[in-house]
N, C-alpha and C. Protein backbone atom coordinates (compact mmCIF):
# COMPACT_ATOMS: atom_id res chain seq x y z
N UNK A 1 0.82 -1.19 0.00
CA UNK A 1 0.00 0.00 0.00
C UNK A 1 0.87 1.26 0.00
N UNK A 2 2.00 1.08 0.84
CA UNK A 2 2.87 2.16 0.96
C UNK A 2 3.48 2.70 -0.32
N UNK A 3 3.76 1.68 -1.35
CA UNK A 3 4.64 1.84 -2.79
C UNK A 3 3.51 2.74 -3.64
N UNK A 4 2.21 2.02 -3.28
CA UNK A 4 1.11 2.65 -4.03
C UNK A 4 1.08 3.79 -3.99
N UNK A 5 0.86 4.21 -2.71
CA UNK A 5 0.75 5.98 -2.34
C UNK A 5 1.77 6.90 -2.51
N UNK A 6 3.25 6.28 -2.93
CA UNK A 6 4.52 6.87 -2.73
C UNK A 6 4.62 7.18 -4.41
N UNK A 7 4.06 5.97 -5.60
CA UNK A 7 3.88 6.08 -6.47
C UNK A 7 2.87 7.62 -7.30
N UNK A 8 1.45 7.36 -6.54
CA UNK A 8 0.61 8.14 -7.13
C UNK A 8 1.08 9.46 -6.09
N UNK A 9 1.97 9.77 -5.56
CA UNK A 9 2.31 11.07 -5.16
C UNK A 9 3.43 11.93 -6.21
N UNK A 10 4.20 11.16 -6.35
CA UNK A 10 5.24 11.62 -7.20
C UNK A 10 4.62 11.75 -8.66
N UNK A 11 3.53 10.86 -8.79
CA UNK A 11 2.89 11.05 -10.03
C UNK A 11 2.00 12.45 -10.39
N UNK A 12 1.75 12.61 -9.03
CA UNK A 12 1.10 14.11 -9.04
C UNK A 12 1.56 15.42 -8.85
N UNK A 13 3.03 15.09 -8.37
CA UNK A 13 3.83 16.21 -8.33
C UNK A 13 4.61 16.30 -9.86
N UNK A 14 4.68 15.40 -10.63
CA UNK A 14 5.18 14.97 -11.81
C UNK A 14 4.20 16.41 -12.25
N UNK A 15 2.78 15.71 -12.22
CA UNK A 15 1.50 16.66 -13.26
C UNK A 15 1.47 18.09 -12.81
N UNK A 16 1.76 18.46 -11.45
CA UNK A 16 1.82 19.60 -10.93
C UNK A 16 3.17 20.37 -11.93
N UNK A 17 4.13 19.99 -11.60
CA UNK A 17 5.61 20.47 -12.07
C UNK A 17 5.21 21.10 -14.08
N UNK A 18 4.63 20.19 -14.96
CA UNK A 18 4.27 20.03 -16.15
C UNK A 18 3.21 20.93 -16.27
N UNK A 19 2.04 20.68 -15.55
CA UNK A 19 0.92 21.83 -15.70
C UNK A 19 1.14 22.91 -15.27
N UNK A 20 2.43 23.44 -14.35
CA UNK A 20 2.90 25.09 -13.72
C UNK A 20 3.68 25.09 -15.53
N UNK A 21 4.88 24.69 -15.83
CA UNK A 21 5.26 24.92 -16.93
C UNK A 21 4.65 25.06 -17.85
N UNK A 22 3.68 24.36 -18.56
CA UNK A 22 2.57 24.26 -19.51
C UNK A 22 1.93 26.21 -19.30
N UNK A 23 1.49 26.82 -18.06
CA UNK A 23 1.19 27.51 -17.67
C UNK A 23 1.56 29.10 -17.69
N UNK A 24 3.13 28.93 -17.30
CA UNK A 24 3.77 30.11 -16.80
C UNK A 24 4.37 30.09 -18.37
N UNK A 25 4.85 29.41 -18.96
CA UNK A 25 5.12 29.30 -20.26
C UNK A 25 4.91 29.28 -21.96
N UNK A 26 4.02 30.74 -22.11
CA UNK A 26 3.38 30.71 -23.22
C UNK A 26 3.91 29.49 -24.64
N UNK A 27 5.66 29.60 -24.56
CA UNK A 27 5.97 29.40 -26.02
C UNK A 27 6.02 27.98 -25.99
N UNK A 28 6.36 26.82 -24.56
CA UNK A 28 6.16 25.65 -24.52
C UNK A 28 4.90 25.12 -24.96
N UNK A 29 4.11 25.88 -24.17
CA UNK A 29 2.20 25.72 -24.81
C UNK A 29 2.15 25.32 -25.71
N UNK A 30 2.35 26.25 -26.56
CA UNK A 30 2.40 26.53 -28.01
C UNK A 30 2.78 25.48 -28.83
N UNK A 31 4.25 24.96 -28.50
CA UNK A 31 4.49 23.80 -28.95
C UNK A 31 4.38 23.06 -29.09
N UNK A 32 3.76 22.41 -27.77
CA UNK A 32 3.09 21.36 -27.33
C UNK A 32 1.95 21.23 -27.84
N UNK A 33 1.38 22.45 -27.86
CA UNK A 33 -0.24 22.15 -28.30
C UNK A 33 -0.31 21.87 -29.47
N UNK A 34 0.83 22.61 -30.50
CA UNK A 34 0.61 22.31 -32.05
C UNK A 34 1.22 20.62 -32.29
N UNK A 35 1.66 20.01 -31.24
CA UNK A 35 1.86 18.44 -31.61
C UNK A 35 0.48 17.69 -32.13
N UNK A 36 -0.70 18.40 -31.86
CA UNK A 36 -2.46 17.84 -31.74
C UNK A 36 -2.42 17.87 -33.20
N UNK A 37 -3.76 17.70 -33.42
CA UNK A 37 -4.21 17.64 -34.96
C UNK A 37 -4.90 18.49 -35.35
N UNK A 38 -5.44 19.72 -34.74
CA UNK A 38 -6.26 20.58 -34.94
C UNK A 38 -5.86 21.83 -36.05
N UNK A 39 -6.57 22.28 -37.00
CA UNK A 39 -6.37 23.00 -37.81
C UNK A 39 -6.06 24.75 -37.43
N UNK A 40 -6.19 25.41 -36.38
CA UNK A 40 -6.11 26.23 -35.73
C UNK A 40 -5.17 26.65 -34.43
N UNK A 41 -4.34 27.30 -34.07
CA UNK A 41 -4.33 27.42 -32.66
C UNK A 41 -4.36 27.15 -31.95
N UNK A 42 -5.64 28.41 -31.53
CA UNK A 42 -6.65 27.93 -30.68
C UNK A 42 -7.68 27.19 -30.65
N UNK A 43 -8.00 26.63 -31.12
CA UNK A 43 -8.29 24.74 -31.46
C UNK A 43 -7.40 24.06 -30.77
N UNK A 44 -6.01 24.18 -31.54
CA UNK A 44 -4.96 23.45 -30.60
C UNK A 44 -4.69 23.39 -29.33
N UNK A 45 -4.60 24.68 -28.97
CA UNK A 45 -4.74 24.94 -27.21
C UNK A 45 -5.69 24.26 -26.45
N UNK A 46 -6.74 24.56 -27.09
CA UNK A 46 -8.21 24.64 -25.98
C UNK A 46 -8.12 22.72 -26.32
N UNK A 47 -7.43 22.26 -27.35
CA UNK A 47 -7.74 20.46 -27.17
C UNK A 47 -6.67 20.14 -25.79
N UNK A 48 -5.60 21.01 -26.15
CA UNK A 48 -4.54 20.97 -25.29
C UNK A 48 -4.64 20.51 -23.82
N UNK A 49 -5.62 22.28 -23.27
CA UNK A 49 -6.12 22.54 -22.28
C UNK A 49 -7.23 21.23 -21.51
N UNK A 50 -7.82 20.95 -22.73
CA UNK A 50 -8.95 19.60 -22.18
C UNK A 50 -8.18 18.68 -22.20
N UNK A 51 -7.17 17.78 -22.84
CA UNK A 51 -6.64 17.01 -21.97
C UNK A 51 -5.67 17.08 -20.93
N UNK A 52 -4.85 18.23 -21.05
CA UNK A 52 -4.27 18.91 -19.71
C UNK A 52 -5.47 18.33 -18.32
N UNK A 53 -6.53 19.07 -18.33
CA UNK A 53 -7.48 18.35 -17.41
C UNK A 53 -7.82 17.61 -17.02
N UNK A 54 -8.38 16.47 -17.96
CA UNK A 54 -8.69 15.58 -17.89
C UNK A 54 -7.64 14.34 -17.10
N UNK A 55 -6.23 14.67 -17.92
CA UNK A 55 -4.76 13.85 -16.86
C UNK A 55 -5.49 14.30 -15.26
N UNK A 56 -4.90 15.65 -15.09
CA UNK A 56 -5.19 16.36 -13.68
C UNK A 56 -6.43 15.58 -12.91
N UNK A 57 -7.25 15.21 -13.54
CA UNK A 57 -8.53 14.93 -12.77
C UNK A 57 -8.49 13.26 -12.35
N UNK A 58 -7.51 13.12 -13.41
CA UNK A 58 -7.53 11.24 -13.20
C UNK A 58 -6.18 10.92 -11.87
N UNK A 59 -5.16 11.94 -11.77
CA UNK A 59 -3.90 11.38 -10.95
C UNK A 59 -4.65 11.99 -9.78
N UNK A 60 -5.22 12.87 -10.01
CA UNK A 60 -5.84 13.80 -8.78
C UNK A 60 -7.39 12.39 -7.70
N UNK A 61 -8.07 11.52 -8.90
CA UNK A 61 -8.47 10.92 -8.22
C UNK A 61 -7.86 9.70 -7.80
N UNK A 62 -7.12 9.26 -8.54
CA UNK A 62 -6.11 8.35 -7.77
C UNK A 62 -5.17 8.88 -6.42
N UNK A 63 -5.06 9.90 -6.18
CA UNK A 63 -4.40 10.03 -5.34
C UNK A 63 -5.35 10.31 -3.89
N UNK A 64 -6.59 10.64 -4.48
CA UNK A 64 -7.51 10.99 -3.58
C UNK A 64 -8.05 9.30 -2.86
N UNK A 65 -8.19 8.53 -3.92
CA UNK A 65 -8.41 6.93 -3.74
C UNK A 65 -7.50 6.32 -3.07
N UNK A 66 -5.91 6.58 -3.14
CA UNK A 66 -5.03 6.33 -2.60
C UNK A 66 -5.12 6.45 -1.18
N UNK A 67 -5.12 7.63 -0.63
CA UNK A 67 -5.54 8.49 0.73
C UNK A 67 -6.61 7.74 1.56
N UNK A 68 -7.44 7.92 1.13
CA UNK A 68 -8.59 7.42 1.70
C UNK A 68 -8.15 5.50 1.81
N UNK A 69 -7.85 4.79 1.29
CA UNK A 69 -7.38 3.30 1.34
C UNK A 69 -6.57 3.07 2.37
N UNK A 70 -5.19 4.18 2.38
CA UNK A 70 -4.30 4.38 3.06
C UNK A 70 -4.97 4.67 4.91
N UNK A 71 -5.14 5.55 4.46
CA UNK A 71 -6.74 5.80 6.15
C UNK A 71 -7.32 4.72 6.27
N UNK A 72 -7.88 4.19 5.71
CA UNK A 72 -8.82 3.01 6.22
C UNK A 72 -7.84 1.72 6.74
N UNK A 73 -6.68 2.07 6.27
CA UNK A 73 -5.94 0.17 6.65
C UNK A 73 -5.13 0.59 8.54
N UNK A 74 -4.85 1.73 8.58
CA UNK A 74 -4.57 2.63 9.28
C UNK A 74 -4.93 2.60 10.24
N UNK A 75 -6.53 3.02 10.11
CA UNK A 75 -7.34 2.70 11.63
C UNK A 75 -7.92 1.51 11.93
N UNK A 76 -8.03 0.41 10.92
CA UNK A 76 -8.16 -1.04 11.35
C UNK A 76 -7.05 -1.16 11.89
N UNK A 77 -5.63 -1.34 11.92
CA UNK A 77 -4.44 -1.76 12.48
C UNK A 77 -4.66 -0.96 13.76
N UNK A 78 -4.92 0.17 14.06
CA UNK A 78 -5.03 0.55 15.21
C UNK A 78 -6.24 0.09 16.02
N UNK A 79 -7.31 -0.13 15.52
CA UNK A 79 -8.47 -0.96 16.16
C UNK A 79 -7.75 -2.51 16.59
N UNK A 80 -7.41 -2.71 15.85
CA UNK A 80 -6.48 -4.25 16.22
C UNK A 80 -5.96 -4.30 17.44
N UNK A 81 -4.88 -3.51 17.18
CA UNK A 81 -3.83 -2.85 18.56
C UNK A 81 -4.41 -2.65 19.60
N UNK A 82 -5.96 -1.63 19.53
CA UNK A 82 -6.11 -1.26 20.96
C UNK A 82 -7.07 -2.84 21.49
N UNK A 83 -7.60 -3.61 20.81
CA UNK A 83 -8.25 -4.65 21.19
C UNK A 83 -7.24 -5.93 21.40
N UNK A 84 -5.75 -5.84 21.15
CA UNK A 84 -4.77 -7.08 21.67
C UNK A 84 -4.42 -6.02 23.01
N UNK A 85 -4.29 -4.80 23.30
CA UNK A 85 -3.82 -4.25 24.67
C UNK A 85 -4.83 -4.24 25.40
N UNK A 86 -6.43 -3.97 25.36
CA UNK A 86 -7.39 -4.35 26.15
C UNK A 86 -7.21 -5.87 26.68
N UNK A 87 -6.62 -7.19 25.54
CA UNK A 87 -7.23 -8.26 26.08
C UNK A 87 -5.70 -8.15 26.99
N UNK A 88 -4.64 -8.20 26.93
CA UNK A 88 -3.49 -7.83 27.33
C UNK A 88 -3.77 -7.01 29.22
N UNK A 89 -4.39 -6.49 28.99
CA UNK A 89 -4.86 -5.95 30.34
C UNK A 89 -5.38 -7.01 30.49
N UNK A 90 -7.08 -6.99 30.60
CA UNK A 90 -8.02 -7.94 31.02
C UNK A 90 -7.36 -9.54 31.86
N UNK A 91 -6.17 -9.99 30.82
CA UNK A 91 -4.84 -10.99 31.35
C UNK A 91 -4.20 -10.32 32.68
N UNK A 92 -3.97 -9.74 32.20
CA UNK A 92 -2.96 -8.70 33.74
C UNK A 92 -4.09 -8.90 34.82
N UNK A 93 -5.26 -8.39 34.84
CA UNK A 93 -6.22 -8.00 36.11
C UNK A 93 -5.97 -9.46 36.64
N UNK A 94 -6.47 -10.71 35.07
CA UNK A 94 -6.93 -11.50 36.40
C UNK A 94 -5.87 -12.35 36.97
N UNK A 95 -4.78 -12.20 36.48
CA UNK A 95 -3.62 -12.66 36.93
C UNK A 95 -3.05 -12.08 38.34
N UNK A 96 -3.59 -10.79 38.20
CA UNK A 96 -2.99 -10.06 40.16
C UNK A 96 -4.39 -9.91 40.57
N UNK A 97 -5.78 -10.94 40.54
CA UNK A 97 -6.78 -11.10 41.22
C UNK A 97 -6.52 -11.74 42.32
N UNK A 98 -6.76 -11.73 43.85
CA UNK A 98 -7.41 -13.15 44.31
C UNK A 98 -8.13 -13.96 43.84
N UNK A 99 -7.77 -15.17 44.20
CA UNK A 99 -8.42 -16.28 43.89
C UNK A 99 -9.07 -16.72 44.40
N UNK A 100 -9.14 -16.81 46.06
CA UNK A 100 -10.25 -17.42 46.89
C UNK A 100 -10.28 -16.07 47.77
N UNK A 101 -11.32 -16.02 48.94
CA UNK A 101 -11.35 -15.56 50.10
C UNK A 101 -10.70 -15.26 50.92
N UNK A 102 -10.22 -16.73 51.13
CA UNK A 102 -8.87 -16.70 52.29
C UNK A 102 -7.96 -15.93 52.47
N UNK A 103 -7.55 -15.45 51.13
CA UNK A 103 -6.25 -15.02 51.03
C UNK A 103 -6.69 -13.45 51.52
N UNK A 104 -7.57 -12.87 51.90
CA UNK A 104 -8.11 -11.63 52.56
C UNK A 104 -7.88 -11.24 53.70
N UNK A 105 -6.87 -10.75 54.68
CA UNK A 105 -6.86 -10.82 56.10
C UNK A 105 -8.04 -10.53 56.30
N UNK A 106 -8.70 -11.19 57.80
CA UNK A 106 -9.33 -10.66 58.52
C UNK A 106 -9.21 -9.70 58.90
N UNK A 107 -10.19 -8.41 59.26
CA UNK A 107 -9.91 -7.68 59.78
C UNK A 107 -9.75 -7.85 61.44
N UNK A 108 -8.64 -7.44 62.44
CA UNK A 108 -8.62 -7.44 63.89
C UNK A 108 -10.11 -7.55 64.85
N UNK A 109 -10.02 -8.27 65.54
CA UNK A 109 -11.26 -8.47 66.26
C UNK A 109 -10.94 -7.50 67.56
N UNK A 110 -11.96 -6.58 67.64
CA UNK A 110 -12.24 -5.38 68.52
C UNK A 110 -13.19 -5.54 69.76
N UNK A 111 -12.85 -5.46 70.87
CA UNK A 111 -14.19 -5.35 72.16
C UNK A 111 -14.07 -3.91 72.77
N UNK A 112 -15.06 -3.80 72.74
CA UNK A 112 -15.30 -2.66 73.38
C UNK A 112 -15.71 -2.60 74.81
N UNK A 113 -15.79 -2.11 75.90
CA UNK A 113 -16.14 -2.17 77.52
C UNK A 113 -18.24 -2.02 77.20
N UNK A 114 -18.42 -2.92 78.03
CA UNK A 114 -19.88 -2.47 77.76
C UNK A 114 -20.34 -2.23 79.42
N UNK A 115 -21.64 -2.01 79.70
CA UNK A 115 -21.88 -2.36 81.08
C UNK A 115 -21.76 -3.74 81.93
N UNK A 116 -22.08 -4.68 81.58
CA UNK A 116 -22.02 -5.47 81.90
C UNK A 116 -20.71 -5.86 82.68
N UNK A 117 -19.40 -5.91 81.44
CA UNK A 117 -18.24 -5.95 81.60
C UNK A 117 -18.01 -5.29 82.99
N UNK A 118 -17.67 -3.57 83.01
CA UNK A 118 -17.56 -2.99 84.04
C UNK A 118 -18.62 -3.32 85.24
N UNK A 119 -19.20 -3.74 85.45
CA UNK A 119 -19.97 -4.75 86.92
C UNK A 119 -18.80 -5.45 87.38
N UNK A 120 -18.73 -6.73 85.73
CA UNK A 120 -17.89 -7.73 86.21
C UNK A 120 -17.14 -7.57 87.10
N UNK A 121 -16.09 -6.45 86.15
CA UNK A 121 -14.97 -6.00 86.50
C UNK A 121 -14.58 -5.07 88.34
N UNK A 122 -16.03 -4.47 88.85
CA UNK A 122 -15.95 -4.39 89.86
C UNK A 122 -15.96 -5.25 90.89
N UNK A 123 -17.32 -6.53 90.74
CA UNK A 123 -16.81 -7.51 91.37
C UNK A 123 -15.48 -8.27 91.76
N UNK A 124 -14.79 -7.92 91.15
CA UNK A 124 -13.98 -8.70 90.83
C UNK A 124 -12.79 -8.19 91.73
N UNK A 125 -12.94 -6.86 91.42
CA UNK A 125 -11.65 -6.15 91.94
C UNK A 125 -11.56 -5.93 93.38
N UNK A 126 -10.50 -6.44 94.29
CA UNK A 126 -10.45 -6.46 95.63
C UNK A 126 -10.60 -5.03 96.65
N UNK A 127 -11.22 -5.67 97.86
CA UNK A 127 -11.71 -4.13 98.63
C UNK A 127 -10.64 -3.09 98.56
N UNK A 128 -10.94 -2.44 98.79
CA UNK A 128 -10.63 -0.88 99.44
C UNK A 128 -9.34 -0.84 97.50
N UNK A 129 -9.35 -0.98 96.88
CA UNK A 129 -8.79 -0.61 95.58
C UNK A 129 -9.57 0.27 94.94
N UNK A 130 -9.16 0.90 94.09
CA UNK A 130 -10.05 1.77 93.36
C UNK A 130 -9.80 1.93 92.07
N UNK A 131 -11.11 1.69 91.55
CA UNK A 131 -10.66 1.11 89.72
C UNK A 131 -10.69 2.32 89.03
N UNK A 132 -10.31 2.51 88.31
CA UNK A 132 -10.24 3.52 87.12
C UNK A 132 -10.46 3.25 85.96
N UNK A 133 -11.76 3.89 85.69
CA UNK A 133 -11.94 3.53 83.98
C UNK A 133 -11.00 3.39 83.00
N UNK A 134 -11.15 2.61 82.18
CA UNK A 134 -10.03 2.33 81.01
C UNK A 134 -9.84 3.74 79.89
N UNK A 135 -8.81 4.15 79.85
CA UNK A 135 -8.76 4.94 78.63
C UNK A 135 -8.67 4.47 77.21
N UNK A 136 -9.30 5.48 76.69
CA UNK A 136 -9.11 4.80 75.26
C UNK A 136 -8.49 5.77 74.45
């Protein structure tokens, strides 16, 4: 595809280069145009001029056909790409997933003082001592 587009570019800078000369160059015209078969001139010219165009319009749509082909293979390869790095991830996640439960610490098991507790805890504690609530 690449040769293609590298081809019909140079081909159009070819027609560009020829149609500025053809242009800026009355007496080449001239010459050129009287290579035709026309009995006149300007006959000659103006056949000149129409196929002058007509080239222009044909490298001009090839190159336009070119472009557009060139774009289209372009963003499929990149649609490709981003759908092998999505699955490429998607591999990664579940590879640094857990696998079971287990492997989850527990979180620390917490008690808190309730009433009850502090009763206990007075019972418990020998005469004439004096307890002091727990700080937290």
């Amino acid at each position: 595809m690449l040769a293609l587009k590298r081809i019909v570019t140079v081909a159009v800078m070819v027609y560009l280069l020829l149609a500025l000369l053809f242009l800026l160059l009355p007496a080449v015209r001239t010459n050129v145009a009287e290579l035709g078969s026309g009995v006149s001139p300007t006959e000659n010219e103006r056949n000149f001029f129409y196929v002058l165009s007509f080239i222009g319009v044909v490298v001009l749509a090839l190159q336009l056909i070119a472009e557009n082909i060139d774009s289209s293979v372009l963003r499929r390869t990149v649609a490709q790409q981003d759908s092998k790095i999505n699955e490429l991830k998607a591999k990664l996640y579940d590879v640094h997933q857990p696998t079971t439960q287990s492997s989850i610490p527990a979180a620390p098991a917490v008690s808190y003082p309730t009433a009850a507790s502090a009763a206990e805890r007075d019972q418990t504690a020998p005469q004439g001592s004096t307890t002091t609530p727990p700080t937290y």
